[in-house]
N, C-alpha and C. Protein backbone atom coordinates (compact mmCIF):
# COMPACT_ATOMS: atom_id res chain seq x y z
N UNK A 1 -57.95 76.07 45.68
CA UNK A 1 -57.25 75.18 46.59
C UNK A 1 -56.03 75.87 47.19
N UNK A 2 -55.18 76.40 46.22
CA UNK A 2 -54.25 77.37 46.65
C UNK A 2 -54.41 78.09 47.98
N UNK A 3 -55.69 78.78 47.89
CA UNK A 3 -55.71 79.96 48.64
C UNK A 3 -56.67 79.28 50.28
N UNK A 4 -56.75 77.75 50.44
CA UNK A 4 -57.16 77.46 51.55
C UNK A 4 -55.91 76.38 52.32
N UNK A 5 -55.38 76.40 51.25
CA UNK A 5 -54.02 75.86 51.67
C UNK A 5 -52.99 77.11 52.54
N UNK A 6 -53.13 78.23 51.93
CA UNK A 6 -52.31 79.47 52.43
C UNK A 6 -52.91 79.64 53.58
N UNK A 7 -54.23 79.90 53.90
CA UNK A 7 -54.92 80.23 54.83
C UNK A 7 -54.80 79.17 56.18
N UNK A 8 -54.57 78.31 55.59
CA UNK A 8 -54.43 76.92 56.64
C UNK A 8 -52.85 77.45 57.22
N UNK A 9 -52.09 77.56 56.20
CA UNK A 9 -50.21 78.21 57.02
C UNK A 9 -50.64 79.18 58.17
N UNK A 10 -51.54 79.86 57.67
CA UNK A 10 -51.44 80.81 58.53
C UNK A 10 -52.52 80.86 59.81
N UNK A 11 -53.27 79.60 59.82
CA UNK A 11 -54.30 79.64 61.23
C UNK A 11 -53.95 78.31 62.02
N UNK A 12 -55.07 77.15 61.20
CA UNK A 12 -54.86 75.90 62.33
C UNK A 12 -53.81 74.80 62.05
N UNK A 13 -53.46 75.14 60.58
CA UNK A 13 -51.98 74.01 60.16
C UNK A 13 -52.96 72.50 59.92
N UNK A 14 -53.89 72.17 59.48
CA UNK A 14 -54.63 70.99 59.08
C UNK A 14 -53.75 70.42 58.04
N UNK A 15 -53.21 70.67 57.39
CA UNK A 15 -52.61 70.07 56.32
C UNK A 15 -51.39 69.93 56.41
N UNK A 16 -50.94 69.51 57.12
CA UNK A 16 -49.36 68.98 57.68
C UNK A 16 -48.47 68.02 58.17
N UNK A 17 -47.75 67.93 57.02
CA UNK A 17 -46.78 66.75 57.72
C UNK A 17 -46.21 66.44 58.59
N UNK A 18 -45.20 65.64 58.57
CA UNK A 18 -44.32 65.11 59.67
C UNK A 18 -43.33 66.19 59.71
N UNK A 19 -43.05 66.61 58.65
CA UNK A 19 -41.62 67.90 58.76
C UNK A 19 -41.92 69.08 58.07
N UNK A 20 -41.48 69.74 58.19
CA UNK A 20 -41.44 70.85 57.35
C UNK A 20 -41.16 71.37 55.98
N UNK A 21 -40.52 70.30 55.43
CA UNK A 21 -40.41 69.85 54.35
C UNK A 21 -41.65 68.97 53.42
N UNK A 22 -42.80 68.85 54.20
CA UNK A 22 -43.54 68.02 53.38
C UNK A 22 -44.48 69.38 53.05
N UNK A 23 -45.14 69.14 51.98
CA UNK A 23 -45.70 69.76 51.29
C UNK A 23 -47.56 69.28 50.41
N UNK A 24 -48.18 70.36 50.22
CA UNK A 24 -49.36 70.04 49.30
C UNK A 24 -49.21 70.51 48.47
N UNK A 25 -48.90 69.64 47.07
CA UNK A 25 -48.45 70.39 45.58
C UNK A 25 -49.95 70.43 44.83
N UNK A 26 -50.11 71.73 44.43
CA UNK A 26 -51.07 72.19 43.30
C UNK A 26 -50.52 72.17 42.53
N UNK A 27 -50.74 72.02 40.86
CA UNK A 27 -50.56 72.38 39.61
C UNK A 27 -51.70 73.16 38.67
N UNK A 28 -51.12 74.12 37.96
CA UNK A 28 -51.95 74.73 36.72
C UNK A 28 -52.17 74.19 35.40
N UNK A 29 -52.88 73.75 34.72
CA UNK A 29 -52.61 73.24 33.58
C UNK A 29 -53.31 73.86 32.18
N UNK A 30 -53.66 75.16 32.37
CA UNK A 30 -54.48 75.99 31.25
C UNK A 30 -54.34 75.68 29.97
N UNK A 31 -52.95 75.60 29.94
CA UNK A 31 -52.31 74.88 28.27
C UNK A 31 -52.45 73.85 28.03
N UNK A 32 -52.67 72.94 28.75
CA UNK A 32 -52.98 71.29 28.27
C UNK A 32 -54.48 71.20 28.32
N UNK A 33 -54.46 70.13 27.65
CA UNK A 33 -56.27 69.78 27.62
C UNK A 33 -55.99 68.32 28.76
N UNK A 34 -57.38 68.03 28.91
CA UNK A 34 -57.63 67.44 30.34
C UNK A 34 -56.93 65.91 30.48
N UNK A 35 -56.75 65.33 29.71
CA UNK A 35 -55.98 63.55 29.30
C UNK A 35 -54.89 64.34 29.68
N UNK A 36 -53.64 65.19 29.25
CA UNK A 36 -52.80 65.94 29.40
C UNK A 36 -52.53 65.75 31.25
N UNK A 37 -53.63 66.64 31.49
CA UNK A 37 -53.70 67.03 32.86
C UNK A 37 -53.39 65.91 33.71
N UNK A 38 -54.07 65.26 33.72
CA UNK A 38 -54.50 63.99 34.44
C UNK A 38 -53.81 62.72 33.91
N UNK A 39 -52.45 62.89 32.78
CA UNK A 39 -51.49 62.24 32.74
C UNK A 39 -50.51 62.67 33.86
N UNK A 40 -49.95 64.07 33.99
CA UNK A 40 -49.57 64.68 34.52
C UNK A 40 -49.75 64.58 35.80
N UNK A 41 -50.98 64.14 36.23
CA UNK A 41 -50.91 63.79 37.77
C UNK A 41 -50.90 62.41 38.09
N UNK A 42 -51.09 61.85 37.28
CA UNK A 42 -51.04 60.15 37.69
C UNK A 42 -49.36 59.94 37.67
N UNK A 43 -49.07 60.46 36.60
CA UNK A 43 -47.27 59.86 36.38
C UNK A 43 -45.98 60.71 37.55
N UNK A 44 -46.56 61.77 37.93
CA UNK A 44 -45.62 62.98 38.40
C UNK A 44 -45.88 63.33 39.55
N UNK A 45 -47.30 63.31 39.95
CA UNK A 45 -47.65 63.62 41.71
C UNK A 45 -47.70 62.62 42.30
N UNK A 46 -46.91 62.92 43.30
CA UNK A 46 -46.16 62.26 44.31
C UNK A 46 -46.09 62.71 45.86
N UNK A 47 -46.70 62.09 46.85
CA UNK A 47 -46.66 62.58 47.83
C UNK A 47 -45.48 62.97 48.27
N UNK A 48 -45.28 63.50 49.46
CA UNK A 48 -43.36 63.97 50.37
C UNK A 48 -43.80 62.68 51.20
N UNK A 49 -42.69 62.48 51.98
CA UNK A 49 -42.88 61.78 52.81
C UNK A 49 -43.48 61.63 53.91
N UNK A 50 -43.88 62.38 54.56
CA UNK A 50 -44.96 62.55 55.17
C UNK A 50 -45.78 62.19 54.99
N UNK A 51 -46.55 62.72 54.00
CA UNK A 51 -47.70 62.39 53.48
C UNK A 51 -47.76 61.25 52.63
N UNK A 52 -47.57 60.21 52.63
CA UNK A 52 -46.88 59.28 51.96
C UNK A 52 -47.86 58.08 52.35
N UNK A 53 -47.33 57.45 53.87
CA UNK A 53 -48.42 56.39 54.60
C UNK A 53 -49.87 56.56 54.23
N UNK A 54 -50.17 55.69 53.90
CA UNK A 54 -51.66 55.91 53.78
C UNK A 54 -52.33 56.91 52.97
N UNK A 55 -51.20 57.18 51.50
CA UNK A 55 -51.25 58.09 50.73
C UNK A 55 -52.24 57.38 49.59
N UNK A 56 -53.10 56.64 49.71
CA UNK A 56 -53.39 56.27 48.26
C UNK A 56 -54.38 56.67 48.02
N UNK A 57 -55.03 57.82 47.92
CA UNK A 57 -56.42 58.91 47.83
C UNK A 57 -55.83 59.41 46.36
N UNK A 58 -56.79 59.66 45.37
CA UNK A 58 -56.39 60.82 44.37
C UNK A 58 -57.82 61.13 44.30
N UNK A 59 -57.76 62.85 44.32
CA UNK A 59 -58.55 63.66 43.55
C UNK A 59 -58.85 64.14 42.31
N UNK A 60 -59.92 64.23 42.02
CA UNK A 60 -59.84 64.87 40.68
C UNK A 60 -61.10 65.60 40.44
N UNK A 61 -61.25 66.47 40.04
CA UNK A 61 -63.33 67.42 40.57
C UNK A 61 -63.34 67.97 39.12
N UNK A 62 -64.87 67.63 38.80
CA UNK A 62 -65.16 67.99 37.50
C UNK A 62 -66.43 68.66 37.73
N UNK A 63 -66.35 70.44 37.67
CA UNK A 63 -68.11 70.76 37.57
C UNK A 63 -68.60 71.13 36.59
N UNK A 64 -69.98 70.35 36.74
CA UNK A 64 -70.67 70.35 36.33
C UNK A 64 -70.63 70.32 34.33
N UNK A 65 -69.62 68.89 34.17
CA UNK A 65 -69.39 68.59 32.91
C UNK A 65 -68.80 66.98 33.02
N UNK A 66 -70.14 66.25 32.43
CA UNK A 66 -70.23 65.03 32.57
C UNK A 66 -68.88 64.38 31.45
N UNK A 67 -68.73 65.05 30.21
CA UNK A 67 -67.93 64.74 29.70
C UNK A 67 -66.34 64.36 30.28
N UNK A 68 -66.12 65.24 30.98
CA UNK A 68 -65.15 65.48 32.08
C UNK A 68 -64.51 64.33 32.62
N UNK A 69 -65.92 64.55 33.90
CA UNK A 69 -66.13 63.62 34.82
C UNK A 69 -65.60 61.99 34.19
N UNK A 70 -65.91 61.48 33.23
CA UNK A 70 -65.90 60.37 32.36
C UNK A 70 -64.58 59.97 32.55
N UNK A 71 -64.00 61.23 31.85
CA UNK A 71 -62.55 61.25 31.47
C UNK A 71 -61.73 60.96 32.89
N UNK A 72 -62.07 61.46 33.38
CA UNK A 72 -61.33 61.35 35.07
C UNK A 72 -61.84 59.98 35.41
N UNK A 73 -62.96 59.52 35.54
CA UNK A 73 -63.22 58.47 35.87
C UNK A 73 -62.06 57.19 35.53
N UNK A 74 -62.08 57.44 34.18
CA UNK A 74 -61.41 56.54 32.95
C UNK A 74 -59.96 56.25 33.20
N UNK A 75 -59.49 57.89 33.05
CA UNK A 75 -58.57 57.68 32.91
C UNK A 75 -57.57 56.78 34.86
N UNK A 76 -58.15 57.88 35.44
CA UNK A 76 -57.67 57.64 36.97
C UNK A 76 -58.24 55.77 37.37
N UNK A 77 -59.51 55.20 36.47
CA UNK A 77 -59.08 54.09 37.14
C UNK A 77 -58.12 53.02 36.21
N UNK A 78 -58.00 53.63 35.07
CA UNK A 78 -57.17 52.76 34.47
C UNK A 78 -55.76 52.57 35.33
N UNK A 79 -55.34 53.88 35.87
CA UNK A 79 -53.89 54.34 36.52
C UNK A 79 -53.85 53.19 37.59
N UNK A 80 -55.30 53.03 38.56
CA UNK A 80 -55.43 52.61 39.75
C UNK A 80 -55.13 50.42 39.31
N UNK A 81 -56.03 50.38 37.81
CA UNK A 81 -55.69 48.62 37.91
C UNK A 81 -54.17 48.77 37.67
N UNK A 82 -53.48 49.32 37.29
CA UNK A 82 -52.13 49.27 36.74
C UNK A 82 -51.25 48.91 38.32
N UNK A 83 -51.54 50.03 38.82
CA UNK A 83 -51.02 50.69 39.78
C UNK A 83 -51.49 48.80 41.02
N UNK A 84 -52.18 48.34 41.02
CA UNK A 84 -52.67 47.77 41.85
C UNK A 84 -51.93 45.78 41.71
């Protein structure tokens, strides 16, 4: 993701806010296991302002490991009744 995000700075700018200041935050999480992870993005990622309106999309991609997938399912819609 990183490296199509860079590539985007540097050709057609698809991924861009209102200012220059808004941003697309990646995180690494090698050291945590996946509940970890995906606490970490439900509680802490946060759009800029820009990207904000009509911000209520979350990702989360699991290949080809159903166990995973579950977990993301689970956990992200628990976030979403809370959240709702």
């Amino acid at each position: 993701m990183d490296l199509v995000i860079v590539q985007d700075e540097l050709d057609d700018r698809l991924f861009v806010g209102a200012s220059e200041a808004d941003t697309v935050m990646t995180t690494w999480h090698e050291k945590e296991n996946l509940t970890e992870a995906l606490d970490f993005f439900i509680t802490l990622a946060y759009p800029t302002d820009g990207f904000e309106t009509d911000s209520n999309y979350w990702v989360a991609v699991s290949l080809d490991n159903a166990e995973w997938a579950a977990t993301i399912r689970r956990q992200l819609g628990q976030a979403a009744k809370k959240n709702s």
